[in-house]
Protein backbone atom coordinates (compact mmCIF):
# COMPACT_ATOMS: atom_id res chain seq x y z
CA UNK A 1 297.75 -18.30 175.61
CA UNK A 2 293.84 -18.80 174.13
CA UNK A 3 293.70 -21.32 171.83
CA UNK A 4 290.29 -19.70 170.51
CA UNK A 5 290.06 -15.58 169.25
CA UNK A 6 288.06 -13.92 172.00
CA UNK A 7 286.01 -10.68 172.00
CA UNK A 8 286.38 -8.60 174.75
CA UNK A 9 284.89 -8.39 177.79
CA UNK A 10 282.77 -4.42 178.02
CA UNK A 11 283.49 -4.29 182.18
CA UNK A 12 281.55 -1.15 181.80
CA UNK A 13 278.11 -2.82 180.19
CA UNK A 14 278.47 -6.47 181.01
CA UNK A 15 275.08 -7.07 179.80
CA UNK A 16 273.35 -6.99 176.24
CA UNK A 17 275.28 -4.27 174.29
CA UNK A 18 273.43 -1.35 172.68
CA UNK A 19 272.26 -2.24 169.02
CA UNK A 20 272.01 -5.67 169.83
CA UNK A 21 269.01 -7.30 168.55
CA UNK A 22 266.29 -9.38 170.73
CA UNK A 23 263.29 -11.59 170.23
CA UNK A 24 261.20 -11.74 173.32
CA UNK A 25 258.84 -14.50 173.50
CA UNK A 26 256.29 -13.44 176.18
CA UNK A 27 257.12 -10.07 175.62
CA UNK A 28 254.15 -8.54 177.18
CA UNK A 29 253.41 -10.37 180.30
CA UNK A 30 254.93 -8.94 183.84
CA UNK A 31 258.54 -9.79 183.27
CA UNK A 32 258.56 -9.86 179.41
CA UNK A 33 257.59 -6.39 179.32
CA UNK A 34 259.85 -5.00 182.10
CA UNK A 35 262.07 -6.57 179.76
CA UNK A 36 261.77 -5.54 176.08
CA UNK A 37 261.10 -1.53 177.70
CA UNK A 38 264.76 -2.05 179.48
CA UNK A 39 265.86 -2.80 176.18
CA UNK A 40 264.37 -0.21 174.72
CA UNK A 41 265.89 2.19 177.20
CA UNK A 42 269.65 0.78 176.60
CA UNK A 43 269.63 0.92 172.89
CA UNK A 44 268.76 -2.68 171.83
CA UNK A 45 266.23 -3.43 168.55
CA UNK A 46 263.17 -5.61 170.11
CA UNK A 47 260.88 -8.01 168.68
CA UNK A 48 258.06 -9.51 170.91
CA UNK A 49 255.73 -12.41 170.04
CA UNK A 50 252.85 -13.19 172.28
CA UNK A 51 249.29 -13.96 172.57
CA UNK A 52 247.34 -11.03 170.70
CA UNK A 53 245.46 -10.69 173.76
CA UNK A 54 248.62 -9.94 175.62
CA UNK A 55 249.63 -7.31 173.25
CA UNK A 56 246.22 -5.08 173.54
CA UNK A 57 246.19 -5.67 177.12
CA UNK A 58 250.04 -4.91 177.72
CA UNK A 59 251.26 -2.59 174.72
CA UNK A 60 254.57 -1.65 174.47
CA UNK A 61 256.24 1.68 172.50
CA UNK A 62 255.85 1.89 168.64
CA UNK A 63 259.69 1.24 168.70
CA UNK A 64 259.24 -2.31 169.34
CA UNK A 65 257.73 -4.43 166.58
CA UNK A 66 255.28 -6.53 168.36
CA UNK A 67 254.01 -10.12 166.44
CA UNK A 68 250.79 -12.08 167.59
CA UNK A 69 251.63 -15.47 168.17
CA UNK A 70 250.28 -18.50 169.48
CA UNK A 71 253.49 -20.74 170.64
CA UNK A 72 251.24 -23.97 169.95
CA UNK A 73 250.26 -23.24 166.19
CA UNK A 74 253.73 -24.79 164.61
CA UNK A 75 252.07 -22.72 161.70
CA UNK A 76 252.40 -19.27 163.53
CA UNK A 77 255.78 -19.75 164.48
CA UNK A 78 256.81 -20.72 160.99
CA UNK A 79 255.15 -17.18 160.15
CA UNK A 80 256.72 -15.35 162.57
CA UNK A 81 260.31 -16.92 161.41
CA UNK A 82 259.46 -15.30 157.85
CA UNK A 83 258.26 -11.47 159.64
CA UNK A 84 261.37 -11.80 162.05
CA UNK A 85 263.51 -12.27 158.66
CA UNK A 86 261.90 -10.24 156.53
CA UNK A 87 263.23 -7.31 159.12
CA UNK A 88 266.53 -8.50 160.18
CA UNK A 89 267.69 -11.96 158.49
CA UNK A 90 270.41 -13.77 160.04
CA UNK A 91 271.33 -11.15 162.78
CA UNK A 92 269.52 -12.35 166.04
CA UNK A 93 271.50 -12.17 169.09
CA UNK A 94 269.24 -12.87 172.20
CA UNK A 95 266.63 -15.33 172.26
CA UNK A 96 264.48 -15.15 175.35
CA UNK A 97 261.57 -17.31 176.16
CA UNK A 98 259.01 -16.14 178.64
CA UNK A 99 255.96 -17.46 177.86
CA UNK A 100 254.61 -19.59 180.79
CA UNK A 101 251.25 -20.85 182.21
CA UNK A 102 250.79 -21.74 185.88
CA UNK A 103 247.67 -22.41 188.31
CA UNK A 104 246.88 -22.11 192.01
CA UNK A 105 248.06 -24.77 193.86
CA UNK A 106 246.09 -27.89 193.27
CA UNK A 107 246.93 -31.22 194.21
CA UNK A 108 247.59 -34.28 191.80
CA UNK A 109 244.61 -35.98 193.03
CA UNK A 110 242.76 -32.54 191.68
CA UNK A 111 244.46 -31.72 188.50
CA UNK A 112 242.68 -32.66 185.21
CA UNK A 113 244.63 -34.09 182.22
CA UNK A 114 243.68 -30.61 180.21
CA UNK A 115 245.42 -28.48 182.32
CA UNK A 116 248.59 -30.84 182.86
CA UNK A 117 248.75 -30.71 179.03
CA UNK A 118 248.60 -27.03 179.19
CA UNK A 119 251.33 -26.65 181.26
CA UNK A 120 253.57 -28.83 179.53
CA UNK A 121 252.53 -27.49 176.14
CA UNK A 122 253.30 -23.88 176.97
CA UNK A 123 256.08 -23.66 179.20
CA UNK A 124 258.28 -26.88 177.52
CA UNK A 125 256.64 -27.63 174.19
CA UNK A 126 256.57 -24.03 172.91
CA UNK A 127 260.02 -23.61 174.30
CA UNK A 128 261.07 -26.13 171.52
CA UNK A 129 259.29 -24.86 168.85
CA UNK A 130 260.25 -22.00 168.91
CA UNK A 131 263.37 -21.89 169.40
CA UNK A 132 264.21 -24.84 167.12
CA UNK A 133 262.61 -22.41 164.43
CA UNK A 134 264.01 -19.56 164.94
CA UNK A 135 267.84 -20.94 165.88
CA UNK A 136 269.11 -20.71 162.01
CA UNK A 137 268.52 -16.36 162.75
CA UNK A 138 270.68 -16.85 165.28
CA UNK A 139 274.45 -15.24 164.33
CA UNK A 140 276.74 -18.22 165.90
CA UNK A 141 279.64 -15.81 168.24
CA UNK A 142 277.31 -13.55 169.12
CA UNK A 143 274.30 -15.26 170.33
CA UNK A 144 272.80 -16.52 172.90
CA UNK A 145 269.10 -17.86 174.45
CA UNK A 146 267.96 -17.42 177.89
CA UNK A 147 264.87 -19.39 179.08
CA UNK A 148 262.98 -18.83 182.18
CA UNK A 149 262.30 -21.56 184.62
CA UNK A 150 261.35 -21.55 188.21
CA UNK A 151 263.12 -22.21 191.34
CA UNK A 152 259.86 -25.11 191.37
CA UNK A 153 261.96 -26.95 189.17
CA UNK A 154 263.99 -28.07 191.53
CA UNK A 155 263.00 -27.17 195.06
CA UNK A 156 259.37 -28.26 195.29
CA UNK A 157 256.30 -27.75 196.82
CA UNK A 158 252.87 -29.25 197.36
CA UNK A 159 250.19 -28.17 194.55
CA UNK A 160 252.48 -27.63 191.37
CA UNK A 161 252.65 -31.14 190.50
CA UNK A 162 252.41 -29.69 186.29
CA UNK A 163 254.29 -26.61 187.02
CA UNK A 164 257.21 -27.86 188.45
CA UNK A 165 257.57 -31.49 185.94
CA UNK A 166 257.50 -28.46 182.80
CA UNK A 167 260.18 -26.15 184.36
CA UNK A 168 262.59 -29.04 185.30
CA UNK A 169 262.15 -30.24 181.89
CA UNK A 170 262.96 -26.78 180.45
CA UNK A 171 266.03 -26.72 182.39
CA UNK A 172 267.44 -29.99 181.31
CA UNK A 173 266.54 -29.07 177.42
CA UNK A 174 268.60 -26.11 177.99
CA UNK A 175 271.51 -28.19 178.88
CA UNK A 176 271.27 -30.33 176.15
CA UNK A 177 270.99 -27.41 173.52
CA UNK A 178 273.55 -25.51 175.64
CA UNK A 179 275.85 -28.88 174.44
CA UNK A 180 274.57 -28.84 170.84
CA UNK A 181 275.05 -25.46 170.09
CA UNK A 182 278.63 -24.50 171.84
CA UNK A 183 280.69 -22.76 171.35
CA UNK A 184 278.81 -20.56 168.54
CA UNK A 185 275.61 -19.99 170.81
CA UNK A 186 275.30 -19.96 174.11
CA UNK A 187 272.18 -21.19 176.26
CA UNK A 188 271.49 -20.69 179.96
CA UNK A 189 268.13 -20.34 182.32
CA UNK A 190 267.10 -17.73 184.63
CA UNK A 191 264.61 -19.22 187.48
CA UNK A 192 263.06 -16.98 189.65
CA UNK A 193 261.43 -17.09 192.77
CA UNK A 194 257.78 -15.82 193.39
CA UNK A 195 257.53 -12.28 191.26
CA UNK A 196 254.29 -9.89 191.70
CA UNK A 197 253.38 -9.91 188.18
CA UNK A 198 250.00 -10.73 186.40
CA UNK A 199 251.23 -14.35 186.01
CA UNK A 200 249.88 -15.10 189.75
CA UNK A 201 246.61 -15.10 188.14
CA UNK A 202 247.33 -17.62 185.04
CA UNK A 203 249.51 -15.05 182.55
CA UNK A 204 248.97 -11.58 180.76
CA UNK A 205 245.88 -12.47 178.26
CA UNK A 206 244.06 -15.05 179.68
CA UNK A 207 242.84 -13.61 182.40
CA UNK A 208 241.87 -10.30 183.85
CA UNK A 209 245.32 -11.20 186.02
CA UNK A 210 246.37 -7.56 186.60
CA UNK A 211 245.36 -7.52 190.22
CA UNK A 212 246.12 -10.66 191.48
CA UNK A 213 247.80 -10.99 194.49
CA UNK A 214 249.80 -13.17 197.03
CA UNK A 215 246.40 -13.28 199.46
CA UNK A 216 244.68 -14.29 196.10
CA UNK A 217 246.82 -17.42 195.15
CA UNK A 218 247.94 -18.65 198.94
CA UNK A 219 245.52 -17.16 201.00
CA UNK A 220 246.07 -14.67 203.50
CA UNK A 221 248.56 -17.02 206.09
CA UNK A 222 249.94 -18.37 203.04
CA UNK A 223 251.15 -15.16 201.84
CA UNK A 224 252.65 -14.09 205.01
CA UNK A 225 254.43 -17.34 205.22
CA UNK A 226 255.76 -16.66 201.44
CA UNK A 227 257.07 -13.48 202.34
CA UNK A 228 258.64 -14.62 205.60
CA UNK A 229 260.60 -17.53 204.12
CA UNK A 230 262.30 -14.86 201.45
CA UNK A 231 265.15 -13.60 203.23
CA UNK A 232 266.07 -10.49 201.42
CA UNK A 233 262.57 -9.80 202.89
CA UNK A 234 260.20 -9.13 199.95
CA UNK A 235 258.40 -10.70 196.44
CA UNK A 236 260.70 -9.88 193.44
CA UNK A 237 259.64 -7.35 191.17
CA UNK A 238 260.41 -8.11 187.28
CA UNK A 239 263.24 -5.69 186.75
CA UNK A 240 265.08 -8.17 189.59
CA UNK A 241 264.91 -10.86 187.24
CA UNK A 242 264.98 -8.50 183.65
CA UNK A 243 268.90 -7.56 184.95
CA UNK A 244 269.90 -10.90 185.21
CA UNK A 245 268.69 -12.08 182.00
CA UNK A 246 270.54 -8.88 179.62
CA UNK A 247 273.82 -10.14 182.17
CA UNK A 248 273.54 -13.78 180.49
CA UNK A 249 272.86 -12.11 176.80
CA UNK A 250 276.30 -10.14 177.58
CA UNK A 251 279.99 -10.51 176.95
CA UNK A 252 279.81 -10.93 181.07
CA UNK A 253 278.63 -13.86 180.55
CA UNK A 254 280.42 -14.98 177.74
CA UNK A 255 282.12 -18.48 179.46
CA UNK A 256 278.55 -19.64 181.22
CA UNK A 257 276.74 -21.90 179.17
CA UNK A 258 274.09 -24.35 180.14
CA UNK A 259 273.95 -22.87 183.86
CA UNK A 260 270.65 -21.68 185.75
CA UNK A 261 270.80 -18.91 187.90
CA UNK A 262 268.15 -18.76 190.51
CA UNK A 263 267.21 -15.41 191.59
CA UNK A 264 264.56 -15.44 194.45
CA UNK A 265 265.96 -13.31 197.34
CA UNK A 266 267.30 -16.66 199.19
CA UNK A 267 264.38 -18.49 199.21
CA UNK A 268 265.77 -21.40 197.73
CA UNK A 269 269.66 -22.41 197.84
CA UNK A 270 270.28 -25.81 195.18
């Protein structure tokens, strides 16, 4: 017998449940806005927050409220708490942070102190920020956060010296929330392996990244070799990663905590 009350597990949905009620940070880059229109589709209330340059570049259905947001201005978060109250108070149940910066392969011997700091600012920084801000939204039972890593965390290669140190840290600090917050909330990471998104050429808004390509960030052997070392025998596309993340939100997932689920066709195996 339990010694805890459990809801039940919906076999037929086990991810996010229709009316449920998501902030998407990075909601309008490759895989943030596969995401929030998946959402959309399944009956969940969305709330991006990206770069305002995202959000004209990237727009997503009047449905979703979408709020402009810097994750480095502490002030703009603290603003976006207040909008993201104002509409639902205390009622969040999926916290998902996207937002992410990376570069072409460069070496260490290469890579100037700006753009390390960039890298750690954005993908680990911002990932406490915000969601030390917005945790007390968070309804305790029925919520959860999903970050998104990179299978460079852990399985590394030459040329993401910044990269990889900010998405290993991300996945220990979602171990040690995924301790501090149990059992009301539940934290986990999702790292994928390369994705064709605009993020190959820096991230949705600050660059025109649209077209970029494989050839453009390896080179043309380079991008054969990519593809040849995936054995499921292709680049992810974002809804391969979005359907993992609304499983973790879901009462599927509802005994995984502090886990990180790689997804990159069997390129890398921890």
């Amino acid at each position: 017998m339990s010694d805890v009350e459990l809801d039940g597990i919906d076999f037929e949905r086990l991810g996010a449940t229709r009316g449920s009620r998501l902030l998407i940070v990075g909601g309008h880059g490759g895989i943030g806005h596969a995401l929030a229109l998946r959402s959309i589709e399944a009956g969940m209330e969305v709330i991006t927050l990206d770069m305002a340059e995202a959000i004209e570049q990237n727009p997503l259905p009047d449905i979703a409220v979408s709020i402009a947001l810097n994750v480095l201005d502490p002030k703009q978060v603290a603003d976006a708490v207040t909008e993201v109250r104002s509409k639902w108070g205390k009622t969040v149940n999926g916290l998902i942070y996207l937002s992410g910066v990376g570069e072409r392969p460069t070496p260490v011997s290469e890579f100037g102190i700006e753009q390390w700091d960039l890298a750690q600012d954005v993908n680990l920084r911002g990932a406490f920020v915000v969601s030390k801000a917005f945790l007390p939204l968070m309804r305790p039972g029925s919520a959860s956060m999903v970050f998104i890593s990179s299978g460079l965390a852990v399985n590394v290669e030459p040329g993401f010296g910044a990269y990889s140190a900010s998405k290993a840290g991300l996945i220990a600090y979602a171990k040690v929330l995924a301790k501090e917050l149990a059992p009301g909330i539940r934290v986990n990471v999702v790292a994928p392996g390369l994705v064709q998104t605009a993020f190959l050429g820096g991230g949705t808004g600050r660059a025109a990244a649209g077209k970029a390509t494989l050839e453009q960030w390896f080179g043309d052997d380079g991008a054969k070799a990519m593809r040849a070392a995936i054995p499921l025998g292709r680049v992810a596309v974002p809804d391969d990663i979005v359907a993992p993340i609304l499983f973790l939100l879901g009462s599927g997932a509802r005994f995984i905590t502090g886990q990180t689920l790689h997804v990159n066709g069997g390129r890398y195996l921890p």
